[in-house]
N, C-alpha and C. Protein backbone atom coordinates (compact mmCIF):
# COMPACT_ATOMS: atom_id res chain seq x y z
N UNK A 1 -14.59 -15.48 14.11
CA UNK A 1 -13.67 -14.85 13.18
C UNK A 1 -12.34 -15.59 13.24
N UNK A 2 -11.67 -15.80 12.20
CA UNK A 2 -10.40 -16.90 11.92
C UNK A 2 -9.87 -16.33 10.68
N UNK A 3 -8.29 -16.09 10.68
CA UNK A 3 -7.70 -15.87 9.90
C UNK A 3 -6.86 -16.69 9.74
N UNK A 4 -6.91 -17.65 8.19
CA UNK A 4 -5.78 -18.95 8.12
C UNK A 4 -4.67 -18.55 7.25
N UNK A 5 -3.44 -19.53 7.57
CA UNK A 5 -2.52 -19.35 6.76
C UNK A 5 -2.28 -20.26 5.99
N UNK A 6 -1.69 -19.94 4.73
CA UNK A 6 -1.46 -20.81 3.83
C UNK A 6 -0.01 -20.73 3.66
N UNK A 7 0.80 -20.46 4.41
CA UNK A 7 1.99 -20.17 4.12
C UNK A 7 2.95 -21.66 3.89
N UNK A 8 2.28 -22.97 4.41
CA UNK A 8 3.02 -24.14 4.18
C UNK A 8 2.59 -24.51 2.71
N UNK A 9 1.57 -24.09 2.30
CA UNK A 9 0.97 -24.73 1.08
C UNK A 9 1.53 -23.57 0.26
N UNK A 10 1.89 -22.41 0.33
CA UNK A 10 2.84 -21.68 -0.61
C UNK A 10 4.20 -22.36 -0.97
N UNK A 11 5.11 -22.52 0.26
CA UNK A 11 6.29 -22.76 0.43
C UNK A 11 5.81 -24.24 -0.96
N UNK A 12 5.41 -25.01 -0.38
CA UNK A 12 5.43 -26.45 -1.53
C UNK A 12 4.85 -26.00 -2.58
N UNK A 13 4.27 -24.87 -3.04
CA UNK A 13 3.52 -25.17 -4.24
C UNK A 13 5.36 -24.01 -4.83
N UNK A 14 5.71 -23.60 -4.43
CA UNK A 14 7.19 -22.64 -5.26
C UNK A 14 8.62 -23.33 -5.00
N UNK A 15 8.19 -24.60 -3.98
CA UNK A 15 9.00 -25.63 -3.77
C UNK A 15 10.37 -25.01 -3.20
N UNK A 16 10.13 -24.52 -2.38
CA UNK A 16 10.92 -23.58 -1.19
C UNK A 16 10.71 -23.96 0.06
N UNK A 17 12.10 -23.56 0.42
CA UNK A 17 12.30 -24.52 2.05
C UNK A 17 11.73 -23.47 3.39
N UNK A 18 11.50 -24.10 4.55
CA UNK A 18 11.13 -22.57 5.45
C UNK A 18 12.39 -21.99 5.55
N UNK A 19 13.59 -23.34 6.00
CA UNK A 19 14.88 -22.37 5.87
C UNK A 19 15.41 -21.52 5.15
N UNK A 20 14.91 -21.29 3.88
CA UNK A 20 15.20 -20.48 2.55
C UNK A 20 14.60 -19.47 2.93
N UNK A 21 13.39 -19.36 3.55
CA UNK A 21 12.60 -17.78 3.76
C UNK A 21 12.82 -17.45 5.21
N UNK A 22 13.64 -18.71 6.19
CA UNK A 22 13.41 -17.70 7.21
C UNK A 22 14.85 -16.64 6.95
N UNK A 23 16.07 -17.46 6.47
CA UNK A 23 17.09 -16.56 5.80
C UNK A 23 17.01 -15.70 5.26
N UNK A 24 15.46 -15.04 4.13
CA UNK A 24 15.51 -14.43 3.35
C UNK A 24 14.75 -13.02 4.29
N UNK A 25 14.04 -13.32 4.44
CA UNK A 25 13.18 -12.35 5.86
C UNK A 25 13.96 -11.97 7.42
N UNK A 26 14.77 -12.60 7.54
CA UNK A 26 15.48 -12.18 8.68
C UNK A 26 14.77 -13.15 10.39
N UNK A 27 13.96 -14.27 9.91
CA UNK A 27 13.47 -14.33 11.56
C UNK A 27 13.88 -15.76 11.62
N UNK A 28 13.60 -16.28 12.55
CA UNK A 28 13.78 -17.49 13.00
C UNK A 28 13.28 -18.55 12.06
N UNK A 29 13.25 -19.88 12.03
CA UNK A 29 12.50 -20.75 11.50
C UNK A 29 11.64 -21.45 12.48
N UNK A 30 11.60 -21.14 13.85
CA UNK A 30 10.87 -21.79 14.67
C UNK A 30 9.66 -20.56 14.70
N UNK A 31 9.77 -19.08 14.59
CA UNK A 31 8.98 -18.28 13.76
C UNK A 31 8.07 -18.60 12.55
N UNK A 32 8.62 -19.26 11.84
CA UNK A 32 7.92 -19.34 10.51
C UNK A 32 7.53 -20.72 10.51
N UNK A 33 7.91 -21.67 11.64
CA UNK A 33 6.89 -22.55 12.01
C UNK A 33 5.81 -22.56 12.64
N UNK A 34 5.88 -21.31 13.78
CA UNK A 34 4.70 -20.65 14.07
C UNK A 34 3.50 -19.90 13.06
N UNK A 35 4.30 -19.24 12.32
CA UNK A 35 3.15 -18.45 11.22
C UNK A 35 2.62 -20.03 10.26
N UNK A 36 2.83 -20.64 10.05
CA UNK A 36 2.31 -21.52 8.99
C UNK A 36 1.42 -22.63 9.73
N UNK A 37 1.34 -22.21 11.36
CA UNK A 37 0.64 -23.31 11.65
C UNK A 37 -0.80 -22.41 12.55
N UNK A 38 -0.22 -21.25 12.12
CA UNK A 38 -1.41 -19.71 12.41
C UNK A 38 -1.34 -19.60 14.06
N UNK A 39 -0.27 -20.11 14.52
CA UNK A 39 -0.34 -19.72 16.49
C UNK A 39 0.50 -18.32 16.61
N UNK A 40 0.00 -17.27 15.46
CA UNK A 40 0.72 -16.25 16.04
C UNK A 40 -0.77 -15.10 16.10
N UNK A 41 0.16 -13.99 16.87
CA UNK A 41 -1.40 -12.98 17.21
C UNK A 41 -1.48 -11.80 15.95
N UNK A 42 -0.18 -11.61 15.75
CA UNK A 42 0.26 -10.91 14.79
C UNK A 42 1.28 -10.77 13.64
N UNK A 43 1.29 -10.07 12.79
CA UNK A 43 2.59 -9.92 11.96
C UNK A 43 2.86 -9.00 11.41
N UNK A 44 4.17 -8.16 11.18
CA UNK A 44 4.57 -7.30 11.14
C UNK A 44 4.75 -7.06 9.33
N UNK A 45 3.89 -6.01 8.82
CA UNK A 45 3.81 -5.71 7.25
C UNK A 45 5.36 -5.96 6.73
N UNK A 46 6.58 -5.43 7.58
CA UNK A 46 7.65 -5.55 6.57
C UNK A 46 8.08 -7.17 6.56
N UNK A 47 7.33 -7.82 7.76
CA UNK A 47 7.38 -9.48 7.43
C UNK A 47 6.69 -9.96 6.41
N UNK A 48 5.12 -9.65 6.41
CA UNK A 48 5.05 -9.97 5.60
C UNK A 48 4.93 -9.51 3.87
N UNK A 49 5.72 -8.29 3.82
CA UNK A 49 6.38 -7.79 2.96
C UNK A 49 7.69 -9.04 1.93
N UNK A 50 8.21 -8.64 2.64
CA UNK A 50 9.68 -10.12 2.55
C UNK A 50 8.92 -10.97 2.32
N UNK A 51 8.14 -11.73 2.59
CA UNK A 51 7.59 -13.14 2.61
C UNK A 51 6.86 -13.53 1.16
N UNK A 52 6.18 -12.17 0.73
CA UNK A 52 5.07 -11.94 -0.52
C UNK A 52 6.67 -11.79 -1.12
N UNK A 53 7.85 -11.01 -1.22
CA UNK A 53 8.91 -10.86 -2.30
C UNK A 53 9.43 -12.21 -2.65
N UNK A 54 9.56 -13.41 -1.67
CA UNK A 54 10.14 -14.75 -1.61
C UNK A 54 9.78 -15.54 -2.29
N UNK A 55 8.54 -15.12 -1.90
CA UNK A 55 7.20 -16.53 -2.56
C UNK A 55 6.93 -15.80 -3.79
N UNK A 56 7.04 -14.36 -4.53
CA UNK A 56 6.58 -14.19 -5.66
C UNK A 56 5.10 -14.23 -5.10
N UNK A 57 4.00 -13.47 -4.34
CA UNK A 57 3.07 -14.08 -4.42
C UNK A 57 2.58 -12.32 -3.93
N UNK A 58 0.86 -12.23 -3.69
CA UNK A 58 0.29 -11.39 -3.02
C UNK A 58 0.08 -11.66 -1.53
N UNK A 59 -0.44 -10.50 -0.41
CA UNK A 59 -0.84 -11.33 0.84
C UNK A 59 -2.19 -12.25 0.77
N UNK A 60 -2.81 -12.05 -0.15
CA UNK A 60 -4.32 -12.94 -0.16
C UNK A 60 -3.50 -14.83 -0.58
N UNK A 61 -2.42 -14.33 -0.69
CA UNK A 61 -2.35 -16.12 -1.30
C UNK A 61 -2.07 -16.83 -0.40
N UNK A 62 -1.82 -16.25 0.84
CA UNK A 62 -1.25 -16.48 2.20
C UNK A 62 -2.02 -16.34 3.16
N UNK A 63 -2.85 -15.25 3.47
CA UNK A 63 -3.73 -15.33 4.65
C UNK A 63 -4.81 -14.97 3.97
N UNK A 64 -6.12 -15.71 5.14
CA UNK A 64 -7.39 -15.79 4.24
C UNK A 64 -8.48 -15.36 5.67
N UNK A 65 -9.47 -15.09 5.56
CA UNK A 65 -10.47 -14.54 6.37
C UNK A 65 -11.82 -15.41 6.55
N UNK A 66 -11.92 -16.30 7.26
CA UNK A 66 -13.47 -17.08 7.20
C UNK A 66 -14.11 -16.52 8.75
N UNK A 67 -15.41 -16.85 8.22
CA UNK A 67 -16.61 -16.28 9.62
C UNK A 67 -16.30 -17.76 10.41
């Protein structure tokens, strides 16, 4: 079970910086270098709340579920 992120391939496809969302969400950017490279265990809905408002996007465009 693997849950990936797409959160670097969001950021370039709306052509947004991580520094732009880690400002906009409130966390670190060494944070949101962690989430985009998927070494985290968890994440917190109002994160990724903020994150789906930034990017204009849903959570499926961002995290994905493979066997």
């Amino acid at each position: 079970m693997r849950i990936i992120v797409h959160l670097d391939a969001m950021l370039v496809t709306r052509k947004k910086r991580s520094k732009e969302l880690a400002e906009f969400v409130g966390i670190t950017e060494q944070n949101i270098s962690l989430l985009k490279t998927g070494r985290v265990k968890g994440i917190r809905f109002n994160t990724l709340e903020k994150i789906c408002e930034f990017l204009e996007c849903q959570p499926g465009d961002i995290l994905e579920y493979k066997k």
